[in-house]
C-alpha atoms as a PDB file:
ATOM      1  CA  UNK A   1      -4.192  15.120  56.966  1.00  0.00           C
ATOM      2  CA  UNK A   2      -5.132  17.751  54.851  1.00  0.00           C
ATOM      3  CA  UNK A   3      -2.668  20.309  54.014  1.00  0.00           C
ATOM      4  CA  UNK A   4      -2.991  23.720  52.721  1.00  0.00           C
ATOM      5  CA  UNK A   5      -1.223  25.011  49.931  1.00  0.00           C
ATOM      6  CA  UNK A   6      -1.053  28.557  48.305  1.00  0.00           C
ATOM      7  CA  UNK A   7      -3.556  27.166  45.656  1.00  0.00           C
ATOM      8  CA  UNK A   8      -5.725  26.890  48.753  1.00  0.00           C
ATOM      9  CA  UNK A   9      -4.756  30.325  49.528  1.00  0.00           C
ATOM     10  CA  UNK A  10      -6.910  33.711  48.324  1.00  0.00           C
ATOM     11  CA  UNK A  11      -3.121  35.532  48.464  1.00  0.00           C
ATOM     12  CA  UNK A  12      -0.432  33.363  48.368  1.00  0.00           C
ATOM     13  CA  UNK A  13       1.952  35.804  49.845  1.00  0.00           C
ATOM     14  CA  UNK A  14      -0.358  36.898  52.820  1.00  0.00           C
ATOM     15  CA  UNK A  15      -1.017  33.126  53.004  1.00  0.00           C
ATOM     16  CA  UNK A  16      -4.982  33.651  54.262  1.00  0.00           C
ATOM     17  CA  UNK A  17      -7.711  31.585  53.427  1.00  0.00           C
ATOM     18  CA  UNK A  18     -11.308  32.303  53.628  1.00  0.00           C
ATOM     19  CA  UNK A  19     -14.019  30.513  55.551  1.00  0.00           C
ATOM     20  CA  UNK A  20     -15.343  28.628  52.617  1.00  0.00           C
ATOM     21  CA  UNK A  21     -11.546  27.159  52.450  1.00  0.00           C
ATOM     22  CA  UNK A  22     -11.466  26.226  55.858  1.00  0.00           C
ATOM     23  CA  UNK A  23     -14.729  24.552  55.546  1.00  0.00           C
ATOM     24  CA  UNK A  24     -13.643  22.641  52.572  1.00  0.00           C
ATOM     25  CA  UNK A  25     -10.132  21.918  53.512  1.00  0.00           C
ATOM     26  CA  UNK A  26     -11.249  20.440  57.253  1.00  0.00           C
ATOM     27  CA  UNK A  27     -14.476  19.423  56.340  1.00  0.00           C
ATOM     28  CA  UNK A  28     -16.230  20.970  59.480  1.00  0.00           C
ATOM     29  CA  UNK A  29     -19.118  23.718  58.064  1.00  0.00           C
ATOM     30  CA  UNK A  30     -18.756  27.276  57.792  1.00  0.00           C
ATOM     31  CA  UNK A  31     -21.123  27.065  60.958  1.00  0.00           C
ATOM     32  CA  UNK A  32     -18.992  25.029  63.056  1.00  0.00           C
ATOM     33  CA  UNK A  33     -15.915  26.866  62.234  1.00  0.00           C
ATOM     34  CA  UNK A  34     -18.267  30.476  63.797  1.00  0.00           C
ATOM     35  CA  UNK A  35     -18.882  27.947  66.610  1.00  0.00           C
ATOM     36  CA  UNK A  36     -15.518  26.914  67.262  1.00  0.00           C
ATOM     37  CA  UNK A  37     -14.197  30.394  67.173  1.00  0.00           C
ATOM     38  CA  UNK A  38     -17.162  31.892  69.105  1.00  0.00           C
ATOM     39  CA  UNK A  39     -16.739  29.140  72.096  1.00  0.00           C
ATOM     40  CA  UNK A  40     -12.972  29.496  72.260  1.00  0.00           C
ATOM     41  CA  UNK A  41     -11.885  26.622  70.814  1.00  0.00           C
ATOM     42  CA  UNK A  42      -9.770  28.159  68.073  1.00  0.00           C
ATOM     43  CA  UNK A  43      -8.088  31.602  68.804  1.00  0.00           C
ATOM     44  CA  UNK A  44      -9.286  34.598  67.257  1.00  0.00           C
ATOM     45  CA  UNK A  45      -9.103  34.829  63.732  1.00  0.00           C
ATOM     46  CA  UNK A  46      -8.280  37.681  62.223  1.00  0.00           C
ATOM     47  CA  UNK A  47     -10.374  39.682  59.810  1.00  0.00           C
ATOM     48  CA  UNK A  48      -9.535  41.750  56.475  1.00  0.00           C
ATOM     49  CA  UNK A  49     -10.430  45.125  55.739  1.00  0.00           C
ATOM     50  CA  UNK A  50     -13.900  43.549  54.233  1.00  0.00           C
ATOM     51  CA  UNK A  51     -14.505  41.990  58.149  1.00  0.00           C
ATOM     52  CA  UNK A  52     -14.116  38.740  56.531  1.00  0.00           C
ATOM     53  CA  UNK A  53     -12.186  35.826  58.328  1.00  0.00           C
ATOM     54  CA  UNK A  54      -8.783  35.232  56.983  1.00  0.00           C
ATOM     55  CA  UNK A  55      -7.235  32.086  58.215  1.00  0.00           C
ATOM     56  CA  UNK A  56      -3.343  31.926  58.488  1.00  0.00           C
ATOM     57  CA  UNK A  57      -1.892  28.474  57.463  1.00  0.00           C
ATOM     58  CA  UNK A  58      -1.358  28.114  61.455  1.00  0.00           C
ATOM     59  CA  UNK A  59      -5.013  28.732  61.942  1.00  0.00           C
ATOM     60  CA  UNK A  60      -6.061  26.155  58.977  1.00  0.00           C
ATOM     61  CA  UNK A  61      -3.611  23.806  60.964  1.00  0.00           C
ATOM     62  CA  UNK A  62      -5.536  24.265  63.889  1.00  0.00           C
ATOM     63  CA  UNK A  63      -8.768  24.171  63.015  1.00  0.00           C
ATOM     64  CA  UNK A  64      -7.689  20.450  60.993  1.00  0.00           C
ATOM     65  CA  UNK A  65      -6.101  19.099  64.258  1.00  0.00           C
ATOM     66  CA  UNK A  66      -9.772  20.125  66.092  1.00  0.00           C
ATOM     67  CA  UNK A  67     -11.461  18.352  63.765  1.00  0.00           C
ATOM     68  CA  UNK A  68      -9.491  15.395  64.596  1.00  0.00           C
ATOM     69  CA  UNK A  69      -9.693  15.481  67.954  1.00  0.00           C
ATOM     70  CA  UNK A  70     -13.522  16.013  67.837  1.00  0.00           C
ATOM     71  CA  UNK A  71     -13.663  12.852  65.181  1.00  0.00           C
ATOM     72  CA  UNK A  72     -12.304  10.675  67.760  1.00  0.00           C
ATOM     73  CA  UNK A  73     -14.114  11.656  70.592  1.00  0.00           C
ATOM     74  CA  UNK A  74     -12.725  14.474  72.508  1.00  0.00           C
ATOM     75  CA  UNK A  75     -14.683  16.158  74.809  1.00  0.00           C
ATOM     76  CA  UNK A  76     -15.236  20.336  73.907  1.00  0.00           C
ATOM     77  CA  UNK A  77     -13.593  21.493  77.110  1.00  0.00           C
ATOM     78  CA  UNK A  78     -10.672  19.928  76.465  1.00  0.00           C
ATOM     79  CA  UNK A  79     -10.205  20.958  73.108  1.00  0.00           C
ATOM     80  CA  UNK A  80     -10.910  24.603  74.468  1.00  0.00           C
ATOM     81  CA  UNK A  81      -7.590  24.041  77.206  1.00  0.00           C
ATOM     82  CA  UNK A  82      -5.949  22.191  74.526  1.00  0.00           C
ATOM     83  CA  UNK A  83      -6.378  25.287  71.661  1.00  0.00           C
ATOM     84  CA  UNK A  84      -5.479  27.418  75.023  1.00  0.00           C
ATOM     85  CA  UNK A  85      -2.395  26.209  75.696  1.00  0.00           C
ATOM     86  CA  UNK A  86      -1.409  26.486  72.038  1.00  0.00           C
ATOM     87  CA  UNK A  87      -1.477  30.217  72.529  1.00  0.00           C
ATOM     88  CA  UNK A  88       1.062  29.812  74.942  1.00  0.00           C
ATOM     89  CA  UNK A  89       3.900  28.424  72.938  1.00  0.00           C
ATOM     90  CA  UNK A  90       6.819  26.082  73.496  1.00  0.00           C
ATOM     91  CA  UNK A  91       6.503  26.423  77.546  1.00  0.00           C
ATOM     92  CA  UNK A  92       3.329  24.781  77.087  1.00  0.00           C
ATOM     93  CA  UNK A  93       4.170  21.618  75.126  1.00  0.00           C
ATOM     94  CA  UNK A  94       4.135  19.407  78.333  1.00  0.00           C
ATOM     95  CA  UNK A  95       0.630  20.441  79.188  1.00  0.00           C
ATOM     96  CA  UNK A  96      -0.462  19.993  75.464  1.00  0.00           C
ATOM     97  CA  UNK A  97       1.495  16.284  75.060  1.00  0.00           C
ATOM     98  CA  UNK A  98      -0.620  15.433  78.494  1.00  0.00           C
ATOM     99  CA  UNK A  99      -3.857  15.843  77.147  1.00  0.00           C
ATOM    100  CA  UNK A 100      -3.208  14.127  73.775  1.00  0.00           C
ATOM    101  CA  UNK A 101      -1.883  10.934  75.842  1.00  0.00           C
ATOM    102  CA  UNK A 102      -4.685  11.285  78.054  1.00  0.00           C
ATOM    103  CA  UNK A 103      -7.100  11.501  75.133  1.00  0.00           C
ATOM    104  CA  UNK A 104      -4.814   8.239  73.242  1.00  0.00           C
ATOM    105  CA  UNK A 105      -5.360   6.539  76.297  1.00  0.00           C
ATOM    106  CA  UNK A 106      -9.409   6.678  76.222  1.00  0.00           C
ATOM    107  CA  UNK A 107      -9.646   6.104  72.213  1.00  0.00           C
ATOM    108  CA  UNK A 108      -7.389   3.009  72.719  1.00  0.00           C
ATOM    109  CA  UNK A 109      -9.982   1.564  75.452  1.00  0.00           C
ATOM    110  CA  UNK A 110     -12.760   2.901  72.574  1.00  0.00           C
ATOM    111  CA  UNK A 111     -10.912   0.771  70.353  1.00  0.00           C
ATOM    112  CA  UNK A 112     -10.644  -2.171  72.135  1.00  0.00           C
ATOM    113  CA  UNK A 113     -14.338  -2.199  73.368  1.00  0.00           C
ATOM    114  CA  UNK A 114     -15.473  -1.726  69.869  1.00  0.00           C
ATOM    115  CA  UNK A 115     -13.261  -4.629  68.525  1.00  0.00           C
ATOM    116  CA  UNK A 116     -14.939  -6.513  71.364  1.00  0.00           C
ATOM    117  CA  UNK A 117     -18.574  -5.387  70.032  1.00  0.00           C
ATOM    118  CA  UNK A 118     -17.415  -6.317  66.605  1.00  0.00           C
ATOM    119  CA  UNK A 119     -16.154  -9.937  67.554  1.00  0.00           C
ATOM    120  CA  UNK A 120     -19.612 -10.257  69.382  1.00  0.00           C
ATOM    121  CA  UNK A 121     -21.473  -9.167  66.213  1.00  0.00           C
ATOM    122  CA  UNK A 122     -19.547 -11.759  64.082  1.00  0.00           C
ATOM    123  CA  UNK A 123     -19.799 -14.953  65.983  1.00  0.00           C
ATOM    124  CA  UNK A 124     -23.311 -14.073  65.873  1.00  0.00           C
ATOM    125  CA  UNK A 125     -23.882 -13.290  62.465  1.00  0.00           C
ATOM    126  CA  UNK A 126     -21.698 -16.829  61.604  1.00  0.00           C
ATOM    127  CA  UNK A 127     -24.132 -18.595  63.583  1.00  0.00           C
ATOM    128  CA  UNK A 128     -27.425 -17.061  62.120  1.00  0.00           C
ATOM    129  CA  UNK A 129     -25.458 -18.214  59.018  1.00  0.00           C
ATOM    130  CA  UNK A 130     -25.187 -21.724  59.695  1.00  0.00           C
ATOM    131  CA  UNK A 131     -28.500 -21.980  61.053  1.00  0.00           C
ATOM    132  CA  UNK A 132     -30.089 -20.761  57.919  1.00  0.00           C
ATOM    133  CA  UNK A 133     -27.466 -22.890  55.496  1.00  0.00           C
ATOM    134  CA  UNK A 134     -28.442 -26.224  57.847  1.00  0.00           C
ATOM    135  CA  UNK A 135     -32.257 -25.092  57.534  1.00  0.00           C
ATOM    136  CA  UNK A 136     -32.299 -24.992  61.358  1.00  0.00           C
ATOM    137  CA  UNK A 137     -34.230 -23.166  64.391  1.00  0.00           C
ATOM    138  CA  UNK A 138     -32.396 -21.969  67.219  1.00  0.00           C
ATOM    139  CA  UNK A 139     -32.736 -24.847  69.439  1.00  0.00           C
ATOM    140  CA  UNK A 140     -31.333 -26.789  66.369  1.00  0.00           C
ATOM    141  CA  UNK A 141     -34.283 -28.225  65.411  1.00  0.00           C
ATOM    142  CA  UNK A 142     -34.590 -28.433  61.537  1.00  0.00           C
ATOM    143  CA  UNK A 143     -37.454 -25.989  59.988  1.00  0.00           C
ATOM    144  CA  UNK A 144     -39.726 -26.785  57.597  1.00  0.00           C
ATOM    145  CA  UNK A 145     -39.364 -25.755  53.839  1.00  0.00           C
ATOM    146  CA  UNK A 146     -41.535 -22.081  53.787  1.00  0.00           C
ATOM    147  CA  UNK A 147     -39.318 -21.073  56.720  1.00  0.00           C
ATOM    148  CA  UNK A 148     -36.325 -22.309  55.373  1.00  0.00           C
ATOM    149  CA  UNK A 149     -37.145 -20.405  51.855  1.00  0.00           C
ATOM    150  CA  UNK A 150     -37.898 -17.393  54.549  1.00  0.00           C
ATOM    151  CA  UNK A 151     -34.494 -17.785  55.917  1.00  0.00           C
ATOM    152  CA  UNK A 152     -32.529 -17.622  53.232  1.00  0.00           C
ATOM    153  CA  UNK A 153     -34.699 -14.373  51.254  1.00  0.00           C
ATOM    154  CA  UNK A 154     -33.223 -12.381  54.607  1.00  0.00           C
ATOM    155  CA  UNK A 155     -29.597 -12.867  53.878  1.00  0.00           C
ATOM    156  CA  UNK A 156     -28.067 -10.097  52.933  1.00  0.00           C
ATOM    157  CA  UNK A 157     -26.167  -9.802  49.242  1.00  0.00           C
END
């Protein structure tokens, strides 16, 4: 995770960051980070006498953790009643812990169906292999020589 430090920071003591920080330091654009804010998905940042953003550490923290969840999948609304909640402190830690175990539970089913897709993809690949290194058709049939030489020019490096 990335963490911010007052190196990060355009004041150490005030500990703010711009949005060009944020950007960089969660690795969502400058656009996404309007977007986020605009559709309520991160609180209200505040704004320094120039009207420009000024992220707290908290807010950096936040925006990082929204990243994440979006990375693996969440779905917007949630991530809007998730950043909601957060605004409602410590009485709202059940609620919060709910929705990241709900969310655990669907990228662990993700996970498992895409380690199923990916043991699919490798038997099959294996088998395209032997079939080309035995000079064979599907059917097991061998191939002639131009075919063969065909085979073999499509395997990858």
């Amino acid at each position: 995770m990335t963490t911010l430090t007052n190196r990060d920071l355009e004041t150490p003591a005030e500990a703010t960051a711009g949005i060009s920080d944020v950007a960089r330091l969660s690795g969502l654009s400058q656009d996404t980070l309007r977007w986020y804010e605009k559709e309520g998905l991160l609180p209200q940042v505040s704004r320094g006498s120039d009207r420009r953003r000024s992220y707290t550490e908290r807010d950096v923290a936040m925006v990082v953790m929204l990243a994440k969840l979006r990375d693996s999948g969440m779905p917007t609304e949630e991530m809007r009643e998730f950043s909601r909640l957060v605004t409602g402190g410590a009485a709202t830690h059940g609620q919060r812990l709910a929705i990241l175990e709900r969310h655990r539970t669907r990228i662990h089913a993700r996970k498992a169906a895409l380690d199923d897709a990916l043991a699919a993809l490798d038997e099959k690949t294996t088998h395209y292999r032997h079939l080309i290194d035995e000079g064979l058709d599907c059917d097991g049939h061998p191939v002639c020589a131009d075919i063969a030489a065909l085979q073999r020019r499509g395997i990858p490096s």
